[in-house]
Protein backbone atom coordinates (compact mmCIF):
# COMPACT_ATOMS: atom_id res chain seq x y z
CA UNK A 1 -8.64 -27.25 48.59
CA UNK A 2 -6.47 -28.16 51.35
CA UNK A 3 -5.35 -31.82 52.53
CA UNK A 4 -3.92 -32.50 55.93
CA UNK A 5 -0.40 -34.70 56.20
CA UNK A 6 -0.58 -37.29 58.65
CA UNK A 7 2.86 -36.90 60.51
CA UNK A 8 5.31 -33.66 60.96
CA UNK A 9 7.54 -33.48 58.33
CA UNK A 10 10.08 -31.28 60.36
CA UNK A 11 11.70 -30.74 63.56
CA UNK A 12 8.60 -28.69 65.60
CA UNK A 13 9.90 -26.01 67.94
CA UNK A 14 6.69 -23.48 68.92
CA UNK A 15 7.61 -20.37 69.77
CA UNK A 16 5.13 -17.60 71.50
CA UNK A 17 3.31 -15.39 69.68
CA UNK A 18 5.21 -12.87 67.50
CA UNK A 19 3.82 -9.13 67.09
CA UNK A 20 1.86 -9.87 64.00
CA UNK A 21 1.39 -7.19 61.91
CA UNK A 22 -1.86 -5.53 61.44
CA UNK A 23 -2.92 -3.48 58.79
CA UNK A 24 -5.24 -0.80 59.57
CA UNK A 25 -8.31 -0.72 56.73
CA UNK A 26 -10.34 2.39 57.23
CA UNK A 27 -9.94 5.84 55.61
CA UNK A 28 -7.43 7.13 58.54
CA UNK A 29 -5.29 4.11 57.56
CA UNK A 30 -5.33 4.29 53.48
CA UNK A 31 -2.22 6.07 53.16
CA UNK A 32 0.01 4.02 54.74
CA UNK A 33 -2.01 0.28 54.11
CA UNK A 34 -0.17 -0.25 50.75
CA UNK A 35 3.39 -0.34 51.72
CA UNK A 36 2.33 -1.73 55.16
CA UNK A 37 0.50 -4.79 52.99
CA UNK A 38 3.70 -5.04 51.08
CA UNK A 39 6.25 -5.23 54.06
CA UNK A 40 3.63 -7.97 55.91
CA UNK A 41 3.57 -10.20 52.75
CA UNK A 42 7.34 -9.98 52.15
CA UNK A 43 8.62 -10.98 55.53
CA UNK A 44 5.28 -13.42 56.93
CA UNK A 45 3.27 -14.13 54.17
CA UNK A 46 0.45 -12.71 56.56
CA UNK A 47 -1.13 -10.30 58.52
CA UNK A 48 -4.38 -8.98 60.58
CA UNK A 49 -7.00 -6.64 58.78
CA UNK A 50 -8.41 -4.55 61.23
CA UNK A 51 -11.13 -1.92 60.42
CA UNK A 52 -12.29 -3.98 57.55
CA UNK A 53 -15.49 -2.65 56.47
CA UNK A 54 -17.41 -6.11 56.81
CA UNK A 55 -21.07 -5.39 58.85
CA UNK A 56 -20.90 -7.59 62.46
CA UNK A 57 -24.09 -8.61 61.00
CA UNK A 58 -22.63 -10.07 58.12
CA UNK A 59 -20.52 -12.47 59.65
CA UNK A 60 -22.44 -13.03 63.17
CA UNK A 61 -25.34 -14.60 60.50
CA UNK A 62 -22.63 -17.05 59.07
CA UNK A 63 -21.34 -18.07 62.11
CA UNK A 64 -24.75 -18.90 63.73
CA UNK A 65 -25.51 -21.00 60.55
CA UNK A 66 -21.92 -22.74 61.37
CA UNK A 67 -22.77 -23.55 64.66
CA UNK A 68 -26.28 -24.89 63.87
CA UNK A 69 -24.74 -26.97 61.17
CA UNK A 70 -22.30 -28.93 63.19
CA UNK A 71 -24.39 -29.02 66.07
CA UNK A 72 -26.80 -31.47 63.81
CA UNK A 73 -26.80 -35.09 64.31
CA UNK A 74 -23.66 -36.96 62.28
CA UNK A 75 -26.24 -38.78 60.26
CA UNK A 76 -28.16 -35.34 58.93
CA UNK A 77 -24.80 -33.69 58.74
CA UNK A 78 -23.71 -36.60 56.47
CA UNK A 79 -26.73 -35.78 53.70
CA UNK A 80 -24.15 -33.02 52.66
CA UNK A 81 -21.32 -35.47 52.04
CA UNK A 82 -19.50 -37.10 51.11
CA UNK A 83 -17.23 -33.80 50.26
CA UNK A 84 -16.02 -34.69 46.69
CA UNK A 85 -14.03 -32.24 47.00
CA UNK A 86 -17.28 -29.93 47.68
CA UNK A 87 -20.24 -30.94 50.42
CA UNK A 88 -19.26 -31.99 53.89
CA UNK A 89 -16.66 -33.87 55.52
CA UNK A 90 -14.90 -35.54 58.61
CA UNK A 91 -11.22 -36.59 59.18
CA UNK A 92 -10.60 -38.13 55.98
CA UNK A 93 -9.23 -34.63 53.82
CA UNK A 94 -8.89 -35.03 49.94
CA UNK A 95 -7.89 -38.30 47.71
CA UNK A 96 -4.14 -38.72 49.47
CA UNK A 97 -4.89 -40.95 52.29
CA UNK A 98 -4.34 -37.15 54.59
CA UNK A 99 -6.94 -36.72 57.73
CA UNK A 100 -7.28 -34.56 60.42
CA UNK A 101 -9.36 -34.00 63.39
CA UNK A 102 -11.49 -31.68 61.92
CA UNK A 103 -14.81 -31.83 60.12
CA UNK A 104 -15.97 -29.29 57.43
CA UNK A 105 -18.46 -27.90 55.03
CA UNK A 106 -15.91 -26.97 51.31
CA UNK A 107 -18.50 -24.60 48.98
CA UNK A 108 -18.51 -23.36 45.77
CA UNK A 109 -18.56 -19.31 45.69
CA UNK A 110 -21.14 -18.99 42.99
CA UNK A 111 -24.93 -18.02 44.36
CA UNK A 112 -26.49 -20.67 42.37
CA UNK A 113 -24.44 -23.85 43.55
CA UNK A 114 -24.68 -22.14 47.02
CA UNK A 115 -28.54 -22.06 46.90
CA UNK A 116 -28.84 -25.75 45.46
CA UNK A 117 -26.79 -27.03 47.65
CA UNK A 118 -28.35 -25.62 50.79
CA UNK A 119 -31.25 -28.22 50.65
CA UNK A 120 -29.15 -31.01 51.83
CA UNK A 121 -27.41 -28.91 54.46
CA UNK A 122 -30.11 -26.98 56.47
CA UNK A 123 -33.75 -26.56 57.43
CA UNK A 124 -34.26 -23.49 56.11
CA UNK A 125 -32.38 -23.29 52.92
CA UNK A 126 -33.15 -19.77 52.06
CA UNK A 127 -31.96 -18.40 55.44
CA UNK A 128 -28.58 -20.29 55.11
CA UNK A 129 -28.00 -19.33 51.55
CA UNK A 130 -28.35 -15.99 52.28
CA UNK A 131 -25.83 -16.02 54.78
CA UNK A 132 -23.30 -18.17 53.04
CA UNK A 133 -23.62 -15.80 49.76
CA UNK A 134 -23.98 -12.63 52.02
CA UNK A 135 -20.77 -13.47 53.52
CA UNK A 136 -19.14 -14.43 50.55
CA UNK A 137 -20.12 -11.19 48.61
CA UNK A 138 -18.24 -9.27 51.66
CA UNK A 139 -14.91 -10.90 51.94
CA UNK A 140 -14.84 -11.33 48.34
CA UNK A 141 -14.72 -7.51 48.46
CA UNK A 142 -12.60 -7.48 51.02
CA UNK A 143 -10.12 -9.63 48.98
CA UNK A 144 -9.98 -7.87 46.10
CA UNK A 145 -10.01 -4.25 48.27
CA UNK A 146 -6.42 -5.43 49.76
CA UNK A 147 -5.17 -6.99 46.18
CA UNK A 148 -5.61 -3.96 44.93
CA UNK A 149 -3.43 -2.20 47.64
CA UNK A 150 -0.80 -4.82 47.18
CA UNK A 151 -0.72 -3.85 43.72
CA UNK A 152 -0.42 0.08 44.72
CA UNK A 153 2.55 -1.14 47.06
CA UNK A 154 4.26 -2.97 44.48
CA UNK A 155 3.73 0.28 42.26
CA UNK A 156 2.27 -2.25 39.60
CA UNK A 157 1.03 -0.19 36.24
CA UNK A 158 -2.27 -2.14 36.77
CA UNK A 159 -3.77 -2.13 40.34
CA UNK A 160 -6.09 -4.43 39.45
CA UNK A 161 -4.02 -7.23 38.32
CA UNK A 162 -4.04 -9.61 40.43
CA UNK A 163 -8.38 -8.45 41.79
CA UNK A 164 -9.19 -8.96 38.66
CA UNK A 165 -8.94 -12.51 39.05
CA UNK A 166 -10.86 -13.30 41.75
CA UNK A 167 -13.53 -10.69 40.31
CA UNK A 168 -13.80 -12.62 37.28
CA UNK A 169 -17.42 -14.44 36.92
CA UNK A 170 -16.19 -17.66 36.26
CA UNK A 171 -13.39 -16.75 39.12
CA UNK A 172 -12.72 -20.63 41.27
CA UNK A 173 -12.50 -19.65 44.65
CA UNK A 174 -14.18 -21.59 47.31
CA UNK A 175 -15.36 -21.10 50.52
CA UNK A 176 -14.68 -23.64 53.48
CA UNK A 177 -16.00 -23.77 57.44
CA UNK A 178 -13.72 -25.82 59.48
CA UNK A 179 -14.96 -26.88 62.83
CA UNK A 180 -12.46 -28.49 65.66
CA UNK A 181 -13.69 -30.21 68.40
CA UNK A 182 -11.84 -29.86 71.83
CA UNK A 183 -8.77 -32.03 72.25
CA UNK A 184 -10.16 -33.38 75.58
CA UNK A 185 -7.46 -34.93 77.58
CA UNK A 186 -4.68 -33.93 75.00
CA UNK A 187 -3.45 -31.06 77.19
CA UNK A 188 -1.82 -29.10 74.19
CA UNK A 189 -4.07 -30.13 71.27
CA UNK A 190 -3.77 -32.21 68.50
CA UNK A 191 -2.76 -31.54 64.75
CA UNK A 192 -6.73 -30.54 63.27
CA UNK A 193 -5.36 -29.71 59.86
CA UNK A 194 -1.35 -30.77 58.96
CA UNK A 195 0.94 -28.22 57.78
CA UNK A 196 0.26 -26.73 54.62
CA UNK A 197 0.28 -23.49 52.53
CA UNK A 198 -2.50 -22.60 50.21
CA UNK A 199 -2.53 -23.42 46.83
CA UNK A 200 -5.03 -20.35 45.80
CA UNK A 201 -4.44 -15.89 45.51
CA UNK A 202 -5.50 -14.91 48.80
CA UNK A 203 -7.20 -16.22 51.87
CA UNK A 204 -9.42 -14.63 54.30
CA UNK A 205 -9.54 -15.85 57.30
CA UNK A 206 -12.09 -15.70 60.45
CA UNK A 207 -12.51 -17.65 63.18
CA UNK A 208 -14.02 -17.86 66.83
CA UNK A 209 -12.44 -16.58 69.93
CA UNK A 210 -10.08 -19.80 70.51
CA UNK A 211 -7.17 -20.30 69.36
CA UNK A 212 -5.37 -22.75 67.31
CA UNK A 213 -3.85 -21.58 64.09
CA UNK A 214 -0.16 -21.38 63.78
CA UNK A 215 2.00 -20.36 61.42
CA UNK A 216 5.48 -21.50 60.56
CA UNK A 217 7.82 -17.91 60.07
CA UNK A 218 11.29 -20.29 59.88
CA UNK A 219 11.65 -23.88 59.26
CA UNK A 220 11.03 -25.83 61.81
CA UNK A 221 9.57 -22.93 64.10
CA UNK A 222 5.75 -22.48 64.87
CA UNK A 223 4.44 -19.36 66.04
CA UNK A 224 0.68 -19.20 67.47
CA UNK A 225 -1.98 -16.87 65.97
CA UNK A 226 -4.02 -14.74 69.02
CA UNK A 227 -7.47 -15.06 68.09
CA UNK A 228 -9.55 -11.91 67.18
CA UNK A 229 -12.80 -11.82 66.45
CA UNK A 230 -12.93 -8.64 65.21
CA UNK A 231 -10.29 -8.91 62.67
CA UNK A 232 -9.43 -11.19 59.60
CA UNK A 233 -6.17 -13.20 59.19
CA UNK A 234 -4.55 -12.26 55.66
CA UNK A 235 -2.36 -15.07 53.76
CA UNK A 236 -0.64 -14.90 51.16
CA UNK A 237 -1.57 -18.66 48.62
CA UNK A 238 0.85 -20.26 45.73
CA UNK A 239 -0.38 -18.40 43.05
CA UNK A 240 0.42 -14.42 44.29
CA UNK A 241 4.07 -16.06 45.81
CA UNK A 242 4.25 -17.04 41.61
CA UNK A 243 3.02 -13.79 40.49
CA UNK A 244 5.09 -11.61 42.34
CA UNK A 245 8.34 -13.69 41.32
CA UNK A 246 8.94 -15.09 45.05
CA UNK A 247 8.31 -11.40 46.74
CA UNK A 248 5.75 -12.34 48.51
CA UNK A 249 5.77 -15.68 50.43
CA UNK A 250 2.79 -18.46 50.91
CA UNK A 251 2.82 -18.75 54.24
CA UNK A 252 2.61 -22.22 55.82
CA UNK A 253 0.43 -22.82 58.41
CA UNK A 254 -1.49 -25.64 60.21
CA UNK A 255 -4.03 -25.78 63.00
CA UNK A 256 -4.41 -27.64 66.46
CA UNK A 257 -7.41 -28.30 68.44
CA UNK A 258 -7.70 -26.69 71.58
CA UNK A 259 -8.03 -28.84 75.01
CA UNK A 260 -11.28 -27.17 76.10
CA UNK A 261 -12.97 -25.29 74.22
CA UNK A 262 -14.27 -26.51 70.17
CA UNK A 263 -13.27 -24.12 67.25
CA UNK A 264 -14.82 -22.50 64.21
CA UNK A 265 -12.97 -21.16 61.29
CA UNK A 266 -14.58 -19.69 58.35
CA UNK A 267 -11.85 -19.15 55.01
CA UNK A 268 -12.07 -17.43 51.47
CA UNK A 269 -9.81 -18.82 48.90
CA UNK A 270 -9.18 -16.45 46.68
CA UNK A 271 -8.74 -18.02 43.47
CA UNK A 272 -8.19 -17.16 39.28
CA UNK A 273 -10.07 -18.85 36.58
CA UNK A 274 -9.14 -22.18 35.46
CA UNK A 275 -8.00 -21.12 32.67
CA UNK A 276 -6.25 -18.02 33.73
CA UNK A 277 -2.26 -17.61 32.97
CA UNK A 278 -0.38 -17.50 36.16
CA UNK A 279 3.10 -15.94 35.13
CA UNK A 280 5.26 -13.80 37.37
CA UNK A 281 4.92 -9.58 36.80
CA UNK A 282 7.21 -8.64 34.13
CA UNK A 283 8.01 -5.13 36.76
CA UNK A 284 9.22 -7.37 39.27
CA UNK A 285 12.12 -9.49 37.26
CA UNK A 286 15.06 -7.83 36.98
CA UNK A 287 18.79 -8.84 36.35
CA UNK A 288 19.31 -9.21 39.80
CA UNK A 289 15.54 -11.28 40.18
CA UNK A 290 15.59 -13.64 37.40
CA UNK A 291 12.00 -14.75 36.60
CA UNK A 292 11.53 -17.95 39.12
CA UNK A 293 8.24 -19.77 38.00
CA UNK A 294 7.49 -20.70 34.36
CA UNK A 295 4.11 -19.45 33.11
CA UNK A 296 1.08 -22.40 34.39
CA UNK A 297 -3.11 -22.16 34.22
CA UNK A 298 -4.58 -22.27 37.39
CA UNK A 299 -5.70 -25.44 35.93
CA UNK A 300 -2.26 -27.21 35.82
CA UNK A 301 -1.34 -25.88 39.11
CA UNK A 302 -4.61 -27.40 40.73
CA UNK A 303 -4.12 -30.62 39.12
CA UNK A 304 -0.76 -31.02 40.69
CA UNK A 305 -2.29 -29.19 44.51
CA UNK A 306 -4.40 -32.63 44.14
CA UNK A 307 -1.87 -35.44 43.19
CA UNK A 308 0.39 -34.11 46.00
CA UNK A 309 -0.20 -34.75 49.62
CA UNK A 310 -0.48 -31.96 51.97
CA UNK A 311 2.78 -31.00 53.17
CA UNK A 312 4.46 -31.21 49.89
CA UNK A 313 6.06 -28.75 48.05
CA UNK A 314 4.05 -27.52 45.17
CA UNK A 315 5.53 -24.47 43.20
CA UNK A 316 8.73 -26.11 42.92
CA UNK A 317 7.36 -28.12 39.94
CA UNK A 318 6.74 -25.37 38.16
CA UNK A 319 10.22 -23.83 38.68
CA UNK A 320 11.40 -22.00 35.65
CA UNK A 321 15.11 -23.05 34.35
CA UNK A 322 17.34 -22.30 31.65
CA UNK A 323 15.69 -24.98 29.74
CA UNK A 324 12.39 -23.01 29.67
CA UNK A 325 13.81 -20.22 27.69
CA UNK A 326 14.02 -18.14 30.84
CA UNK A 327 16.92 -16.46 32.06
């Protein structure tokens, strides 16, 4: 669902790491995760989950069927491609000409497509199914756990309205493994996936103990991401920036390769029905916050996330204007 853009669109200026904000998951933390989920999505777009409830298990089983995958041969790694969008591929990213040094495995989140497609991908299809759909089941709950507290934050009549989506059965999010090799002799890395921000709800994000991930908090300015194993990386995507009327803000972000070490990065996109109405919350336009996005289907929006290249803007197409017939 993402595409990389083959040169920097802006001035890049990397600054250290920023104190991130994490948001603290477990019972102890409840009271205070809300407005803390709020304030994080507001002013970065992001934050860390820590305390999540996921089992160690859970994800340790994914990443081991990661590694195994992209430790295979190019030409068995290939009888999962070509990625189109789903299955597996290398470099060349989506239909816009955008690459990046990165090679990946882009799923469907349903069980079924998960289990038929794990023939062409591993030896033991039933062991990697499980963990792919095991996984899935647990930051899918995650997801909808924390849209659900965003809703509480936002005092929203209906906590459940923007986890509903995702819940929904015929819900399209997607589930992607991105692997980086190391940069080599490229003493600061290379650009692994261009600068973008994603098109979908919600991501959730894991990855290995290297880092690589940055994300861009003022134009023009990069900040790194620590890594942390033990925590997930929170962003917000197009669609909750367009449902909460420009509160919240879709982060932009963009990854590098690392000079020594490879990287693994395992991300759930969060994502509404096709046909689902994406329209911002009638309790957050006011007088002084006109409405900002005319009403789109997840559809729409997706059709114009894939006749754009990477690093260009997307929600200002659907921009809402006088001529709409909103104020």
């Amino acid at each position: 669902m993402v595409v990389a853009s083959p040169s920097p669109r802006r001035t890049e200026k990397v600054i250290q790491a920023a104190e991130l904000p994490a948001v603290d998951l477990s019972p102890s933390g409840r009271s205070a995760a809300p407005r803390l989920i709020v304030e994080a999505c507001e002013r970065y777009g992001f934050f860390k989950a820590i305390n999540h409830g996921v089992p160690a298990e859970v994800v340790s089983r994914m990443e081991e069927e990661s590694a195994g995958f992209f430790a295979r041969p190019a030409s068995e790694k290939r009888r999962a491609g070509p990625a189109d969008p789903f299955g597996y591929g290398s470099k060349s990213i989506g239909f816009n000409g955008d690459v990046g040094e990165v090679e990946y495995l882009l799923l469907e989140s349903d069980p079924a497509y998960v289990s038929r497609r794990s023939a062409s991908i591993s030896d033991d299809p039933t062991q990697f199914s499980a963990a792919v759909n095991g996984y899935i089941e647990a930051v899918r709950g995650l997801a909808c756990h924390i849209l659900d507290l965003m809703a509480e934050g936002l005092r929203a009549p209906d906590t459940s309205v923007f986890s509903r989506l995702v819940r929904a059965p015929d819900s399209d999010s997607v589930f992607r493994i991105n692997h980086y090799p190391r940069s080599g002799a490229v003493l600061h890395g290379e650009v692994g996936f261009g600068e973008h921000s994603d098109p979908q709800i919600l991501t959730v994000l894991r990855s290995t103990d290297v880092g690589g991930l940055q994300i861009s908090l003022e134009d023009g300015v990069w900040t790194p991401v620590p890594p942390d194993p033990a925590a997930f990386w929170i962003n917000v995507g197009d669609v909750l920036q367009a449902m909460t009327n420009g509160r919240f803000l879709s982060v932009r972000h963009r990854a590098l390769t690392n000079p020594f070490k490879p990287r693994t990065s395992m991300a759930f996109f969060g994502a509404p029905p096709l046909h689902a109405r994406i329209a911002p919350q009638l309790e957050l336009v006011a007088p002084r916050r006109p409405c900002l996005y005319k009403p789109f289907t997840w559809a729409e929006y997706k059709k114009a996330v894939y006749s754009l290249r990477l690093g260009d803007t997307r929600l200002d197409l659907f921009r809402a204007s006088k001529e709409d017939g909103i104020d």
